[in-house]
C-alpha atoms as a PDB file:
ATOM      1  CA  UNK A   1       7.051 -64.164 -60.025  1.00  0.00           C
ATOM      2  CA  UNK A   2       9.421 -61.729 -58.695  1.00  0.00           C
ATOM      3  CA  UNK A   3       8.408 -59.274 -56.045  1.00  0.00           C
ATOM      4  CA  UNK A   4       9.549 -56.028 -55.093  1.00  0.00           C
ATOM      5  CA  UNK A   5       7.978 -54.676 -52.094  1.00  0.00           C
ATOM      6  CA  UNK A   6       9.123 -51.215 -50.434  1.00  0.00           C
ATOM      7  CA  UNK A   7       7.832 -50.107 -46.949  1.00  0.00           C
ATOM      8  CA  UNK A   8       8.514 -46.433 -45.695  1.00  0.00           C
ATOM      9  CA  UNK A   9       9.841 -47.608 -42.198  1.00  0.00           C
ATOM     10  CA  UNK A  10       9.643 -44.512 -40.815  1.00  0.00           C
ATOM     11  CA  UNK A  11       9.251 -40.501 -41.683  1.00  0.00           C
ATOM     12  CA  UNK A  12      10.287 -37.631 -39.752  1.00  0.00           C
ATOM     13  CA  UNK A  13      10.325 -33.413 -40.153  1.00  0.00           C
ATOM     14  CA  UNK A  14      13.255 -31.956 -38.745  1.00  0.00           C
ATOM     15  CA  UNK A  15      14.951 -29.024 -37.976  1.00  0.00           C
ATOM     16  CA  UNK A  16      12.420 -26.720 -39.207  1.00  0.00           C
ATOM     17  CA  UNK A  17      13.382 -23.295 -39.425  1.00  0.00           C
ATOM     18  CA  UNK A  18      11.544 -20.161 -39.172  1.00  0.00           C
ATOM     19  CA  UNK A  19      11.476 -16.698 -40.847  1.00  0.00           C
ATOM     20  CA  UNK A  20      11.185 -13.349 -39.513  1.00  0.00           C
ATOM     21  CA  UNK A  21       7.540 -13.332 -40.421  1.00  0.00           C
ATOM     22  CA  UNK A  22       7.082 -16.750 -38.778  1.00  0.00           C
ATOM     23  CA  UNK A  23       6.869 -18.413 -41.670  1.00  0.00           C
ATOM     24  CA  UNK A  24       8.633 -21.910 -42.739  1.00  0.00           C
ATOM     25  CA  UNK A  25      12.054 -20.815 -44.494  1.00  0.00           C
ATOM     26  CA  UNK A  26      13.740 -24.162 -43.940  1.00  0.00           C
ATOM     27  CA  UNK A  27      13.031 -28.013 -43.081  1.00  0.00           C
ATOM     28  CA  UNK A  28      14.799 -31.728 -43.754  1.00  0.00           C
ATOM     29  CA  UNK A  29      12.854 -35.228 -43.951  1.00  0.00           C
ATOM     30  CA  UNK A  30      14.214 -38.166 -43.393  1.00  0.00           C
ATOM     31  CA  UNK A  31      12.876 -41.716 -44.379  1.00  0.00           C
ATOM     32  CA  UNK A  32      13.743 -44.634 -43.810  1.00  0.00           C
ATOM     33  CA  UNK A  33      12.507 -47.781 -46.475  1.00  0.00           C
ATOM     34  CA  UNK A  34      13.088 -51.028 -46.344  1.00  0.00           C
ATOM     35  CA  UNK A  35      12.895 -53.252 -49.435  1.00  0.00           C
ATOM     36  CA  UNK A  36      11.864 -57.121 -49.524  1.00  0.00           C
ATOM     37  CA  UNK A  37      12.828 -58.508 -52.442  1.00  0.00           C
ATOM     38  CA  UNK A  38      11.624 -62.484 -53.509  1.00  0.00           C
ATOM     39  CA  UNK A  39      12.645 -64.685 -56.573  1.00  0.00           C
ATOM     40  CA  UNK A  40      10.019 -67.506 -57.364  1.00  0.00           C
ATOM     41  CA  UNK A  41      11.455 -68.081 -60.511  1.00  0.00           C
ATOM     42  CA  UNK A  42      13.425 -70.972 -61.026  1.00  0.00           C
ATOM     43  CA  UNK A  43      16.251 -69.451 -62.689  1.00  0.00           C
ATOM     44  CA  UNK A  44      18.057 -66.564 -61.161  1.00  0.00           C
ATOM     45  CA  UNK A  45      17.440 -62.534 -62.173  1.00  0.00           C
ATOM     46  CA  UNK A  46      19.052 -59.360 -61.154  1.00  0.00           C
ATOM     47  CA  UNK A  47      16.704 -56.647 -60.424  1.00  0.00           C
ATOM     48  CA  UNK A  48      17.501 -53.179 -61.413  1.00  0.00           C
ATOM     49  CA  UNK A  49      15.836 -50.819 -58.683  1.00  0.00           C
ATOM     50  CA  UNK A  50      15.967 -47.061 -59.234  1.00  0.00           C
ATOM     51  CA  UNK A  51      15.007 -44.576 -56.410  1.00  0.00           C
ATOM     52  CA  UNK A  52      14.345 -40.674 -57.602  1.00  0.00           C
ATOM     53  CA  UNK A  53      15.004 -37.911 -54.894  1.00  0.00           C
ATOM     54  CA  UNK A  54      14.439 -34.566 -55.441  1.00  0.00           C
ATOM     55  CA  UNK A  55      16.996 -31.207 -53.914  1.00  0.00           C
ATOM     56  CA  UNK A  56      19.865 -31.569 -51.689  1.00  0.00           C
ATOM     57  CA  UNK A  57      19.481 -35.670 -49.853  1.00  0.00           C
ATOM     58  CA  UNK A  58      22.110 -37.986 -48.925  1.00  0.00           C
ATOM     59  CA  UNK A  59      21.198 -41.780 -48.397  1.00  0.00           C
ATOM     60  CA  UNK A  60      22.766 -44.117 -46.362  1.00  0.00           C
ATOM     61  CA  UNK A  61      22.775 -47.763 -46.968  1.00  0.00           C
ATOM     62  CA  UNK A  62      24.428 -51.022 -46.395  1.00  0.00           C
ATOM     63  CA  UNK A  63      23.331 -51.941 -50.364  1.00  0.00           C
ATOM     64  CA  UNK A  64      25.471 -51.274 -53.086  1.00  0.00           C
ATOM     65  CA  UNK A  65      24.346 -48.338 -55.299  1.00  0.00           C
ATOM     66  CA  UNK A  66      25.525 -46.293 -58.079  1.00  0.00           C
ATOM     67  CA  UNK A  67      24.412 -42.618 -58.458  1.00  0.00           C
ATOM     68  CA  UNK A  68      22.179 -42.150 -62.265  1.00  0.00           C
ATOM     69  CA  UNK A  69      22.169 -38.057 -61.973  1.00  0.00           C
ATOM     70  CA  UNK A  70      21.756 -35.716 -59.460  1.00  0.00           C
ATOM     71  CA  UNK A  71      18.359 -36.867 -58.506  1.00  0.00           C
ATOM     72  CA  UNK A  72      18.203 -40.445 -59.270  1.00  0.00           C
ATOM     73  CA  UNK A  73      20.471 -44.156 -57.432  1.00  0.00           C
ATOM     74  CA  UNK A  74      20.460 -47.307 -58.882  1.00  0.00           C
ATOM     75  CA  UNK A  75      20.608 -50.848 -56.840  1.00  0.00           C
ATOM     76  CA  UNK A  76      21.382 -53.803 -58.981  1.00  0.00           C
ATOM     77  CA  UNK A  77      20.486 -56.415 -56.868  1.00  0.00           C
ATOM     78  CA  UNK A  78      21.126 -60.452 -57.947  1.00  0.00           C
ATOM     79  CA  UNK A  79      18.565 -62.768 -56.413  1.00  0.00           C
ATOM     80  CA  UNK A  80      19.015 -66.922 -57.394  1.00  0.00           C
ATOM     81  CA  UNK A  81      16.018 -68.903 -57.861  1.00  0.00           C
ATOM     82  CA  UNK A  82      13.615 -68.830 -54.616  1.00  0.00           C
ATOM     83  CA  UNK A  83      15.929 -66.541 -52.801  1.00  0.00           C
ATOM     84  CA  UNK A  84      14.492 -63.769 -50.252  1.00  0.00           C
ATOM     85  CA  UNK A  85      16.462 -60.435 -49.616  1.00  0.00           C
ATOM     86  CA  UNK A  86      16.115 -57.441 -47.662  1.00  0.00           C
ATOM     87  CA  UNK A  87      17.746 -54.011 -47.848  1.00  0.00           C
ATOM     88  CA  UNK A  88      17.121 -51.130 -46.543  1.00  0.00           C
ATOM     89  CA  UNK A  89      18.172 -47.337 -46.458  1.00  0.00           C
ATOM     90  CA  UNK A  90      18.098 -43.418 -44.970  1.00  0.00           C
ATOM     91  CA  UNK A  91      17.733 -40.548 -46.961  1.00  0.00           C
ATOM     92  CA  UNK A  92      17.839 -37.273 -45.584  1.00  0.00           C
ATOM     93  CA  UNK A  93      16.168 -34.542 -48.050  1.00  0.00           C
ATOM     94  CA  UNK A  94      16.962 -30.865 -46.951  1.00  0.00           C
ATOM     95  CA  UNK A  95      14.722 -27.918 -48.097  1.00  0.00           C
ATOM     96  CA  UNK A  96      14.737 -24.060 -47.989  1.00  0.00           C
ATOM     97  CA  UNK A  97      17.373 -22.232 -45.880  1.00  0.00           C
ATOM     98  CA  UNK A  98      18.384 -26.148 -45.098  1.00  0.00           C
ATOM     99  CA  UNK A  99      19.737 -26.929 -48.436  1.00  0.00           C
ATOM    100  CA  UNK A 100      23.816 -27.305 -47.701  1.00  0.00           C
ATOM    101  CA  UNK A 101      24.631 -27.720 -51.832  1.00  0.00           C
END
């Protein structure tokens, strides 16, 4: 009765860096999701929707959020009966020679 749908919106591999052996050293993803969210309930709920990334990311969003531990956001999200919502977000996940933390 309440749905939770996430859609990667997009995916790219960036900024990939090389060795001197011409191997990968270094490389950053970035997604991009979007979350529909739908109450058919007839009383109203808050959904509690955790997102785990792993190594050095930074996420940009619009939605409220609150940071669990170093891998790991929260979004508490309040939907009334039969109310839709959409959010969405960025997070940018850097690996090898990348990593900035």
């Amino acid at each position: 009765e309440v749905m939770v749908k996430p859609t990667l919106m997009d995916w790219q591999k960036l900024d990939i860096k090389y060795d001197q052996w011409g191997g990968v050293a270094g490389w950053t993803i970035k997604e991009a999701w979007q979350f529909e969210l739908q109450n058919s309930k007839d009383i109203d709920v808050v959904l509690d929707i955790r997102s785990n990334f792993a190594g050095d990311w930074e996420l940009k969003t619009d939605a409220k959020y609150e940071k669990v531990d170093a891998g790991k956001v929260k979004f508490v999200l309040p939907l009334k009966s039969r109310e839709k919502k959409t959010f969405t977000y960025e997070v940018t996940t850097r690996y090898g020679t990348n990593v900035t933390r």
